[in-house]
Protein backbone atom coordinates (compact mmCIF):
# COMPACT_ATOMS: atom_id res chain seq x y z
CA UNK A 1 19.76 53.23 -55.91
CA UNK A 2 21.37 49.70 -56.72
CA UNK A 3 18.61 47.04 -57.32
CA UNK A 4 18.42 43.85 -55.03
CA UNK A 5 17.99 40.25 -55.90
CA UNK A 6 17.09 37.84 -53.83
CA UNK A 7 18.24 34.58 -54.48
CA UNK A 8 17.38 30.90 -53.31
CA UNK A 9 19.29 28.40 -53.28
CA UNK A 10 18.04 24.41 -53.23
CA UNK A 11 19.83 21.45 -53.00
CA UNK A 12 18.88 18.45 -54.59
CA UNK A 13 16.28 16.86 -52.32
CA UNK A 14 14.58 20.62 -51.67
CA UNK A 15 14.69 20.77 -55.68
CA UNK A 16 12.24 17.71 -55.77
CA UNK A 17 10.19 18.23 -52.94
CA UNK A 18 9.67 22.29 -53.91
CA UNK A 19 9.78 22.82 -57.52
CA UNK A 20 7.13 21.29 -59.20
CA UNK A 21 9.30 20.22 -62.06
CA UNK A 22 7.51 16.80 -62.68
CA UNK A 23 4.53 18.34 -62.93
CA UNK A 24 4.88 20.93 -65.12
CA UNK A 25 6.59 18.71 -67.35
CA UNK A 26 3.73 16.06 -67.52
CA UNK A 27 1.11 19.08 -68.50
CA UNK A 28 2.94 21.34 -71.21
CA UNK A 29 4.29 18.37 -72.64
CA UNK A 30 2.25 15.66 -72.00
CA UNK A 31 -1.08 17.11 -73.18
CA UNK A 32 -3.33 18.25 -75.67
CA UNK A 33 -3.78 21.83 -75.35
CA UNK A 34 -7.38 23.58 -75.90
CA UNK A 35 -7.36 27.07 -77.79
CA UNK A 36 -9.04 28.22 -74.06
CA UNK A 37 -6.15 26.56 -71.77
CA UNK A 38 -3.33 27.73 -74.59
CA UNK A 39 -4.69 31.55 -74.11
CA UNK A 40 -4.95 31.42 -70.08
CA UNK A 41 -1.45 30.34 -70.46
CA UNK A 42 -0.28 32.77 -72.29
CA UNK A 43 -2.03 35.53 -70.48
CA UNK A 44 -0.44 34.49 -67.02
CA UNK A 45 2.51 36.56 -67.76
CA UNK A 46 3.83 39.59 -69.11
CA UNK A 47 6.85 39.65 -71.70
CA UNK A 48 10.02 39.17 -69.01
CA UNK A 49 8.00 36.74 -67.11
CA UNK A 50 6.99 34.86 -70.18
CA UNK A 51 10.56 34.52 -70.84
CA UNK A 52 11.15 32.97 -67.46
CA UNK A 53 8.05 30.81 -67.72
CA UNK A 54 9.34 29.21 -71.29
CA UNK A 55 12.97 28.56 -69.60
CA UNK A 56 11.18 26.77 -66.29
CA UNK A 57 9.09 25.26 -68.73
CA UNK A 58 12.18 24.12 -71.04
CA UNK A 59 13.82 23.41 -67.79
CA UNK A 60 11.52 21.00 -66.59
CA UNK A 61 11.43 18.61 -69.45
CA UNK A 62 15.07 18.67 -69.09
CA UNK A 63 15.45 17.31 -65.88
CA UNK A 64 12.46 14.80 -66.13
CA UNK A 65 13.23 13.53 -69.13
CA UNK A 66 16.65 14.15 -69.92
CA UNK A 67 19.45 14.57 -67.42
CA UNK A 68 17.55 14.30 -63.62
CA UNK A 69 17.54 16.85 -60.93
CA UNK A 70 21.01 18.63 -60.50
CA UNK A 71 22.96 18.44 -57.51
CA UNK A 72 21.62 22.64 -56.84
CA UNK A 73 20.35 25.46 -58.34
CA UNK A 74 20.08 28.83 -57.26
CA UNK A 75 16.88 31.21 -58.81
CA UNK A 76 15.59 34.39 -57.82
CA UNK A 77 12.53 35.05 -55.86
CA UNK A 78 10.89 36.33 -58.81
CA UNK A 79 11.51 32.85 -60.24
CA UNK A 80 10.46 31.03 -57.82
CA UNK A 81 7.21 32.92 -58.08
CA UNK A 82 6.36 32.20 -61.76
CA UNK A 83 7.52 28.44 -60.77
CA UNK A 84 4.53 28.75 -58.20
CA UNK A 85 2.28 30.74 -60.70
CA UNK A 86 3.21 27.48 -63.60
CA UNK A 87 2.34 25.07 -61.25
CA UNK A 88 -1.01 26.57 -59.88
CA UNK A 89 -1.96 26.52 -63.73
CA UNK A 90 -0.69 23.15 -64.54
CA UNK A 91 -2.76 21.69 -61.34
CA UNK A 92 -6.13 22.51 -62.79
């Protein structure tokens, strides 16, 4: 049986009000990380998901600091997910 993806697709303004890209951004990069906080982090996820987390992560700093929010993107649910998971972390 064929696997589905679902996909979700954001225009600019539903890119800033629904991915906290800002956020994440201002917390990997912007602080001091404890031995404690470094190994919840790295615990959140298993070894595909940690992949995805390190490109939202990557990602994020790239459009704060670099080149803005795009015009749209388009991620999977499963992405969107870990963006959720990343940003329930980063607001602790």
């Amino acid at each position: 049986m064929p696997k589905v993806t679902v996909s979700i697709t954001f225009d600019r303004q539903e890119i800033i009000d629904n991915l906290p890209y800002a956020l994440i951004c201002d917390v990997v990069h912007g602080h001091v990380w404890s031995t404690r906080e470094r190994k919840a982090f790295e615990q959140l996820f298993t070894g595909e998901e940690k992949e995805i987390a390190d490109k939202i992560v990557k990602q994020s700093y790239k459009w704060r600091v670099k080149t803005g929010v795009p015009d749209s993107i388009t991620i999977t649910a499963q992405e969107y997910k870990i963006w959720m998971i990343l940003a329930d972390f980063c607001s602790r």
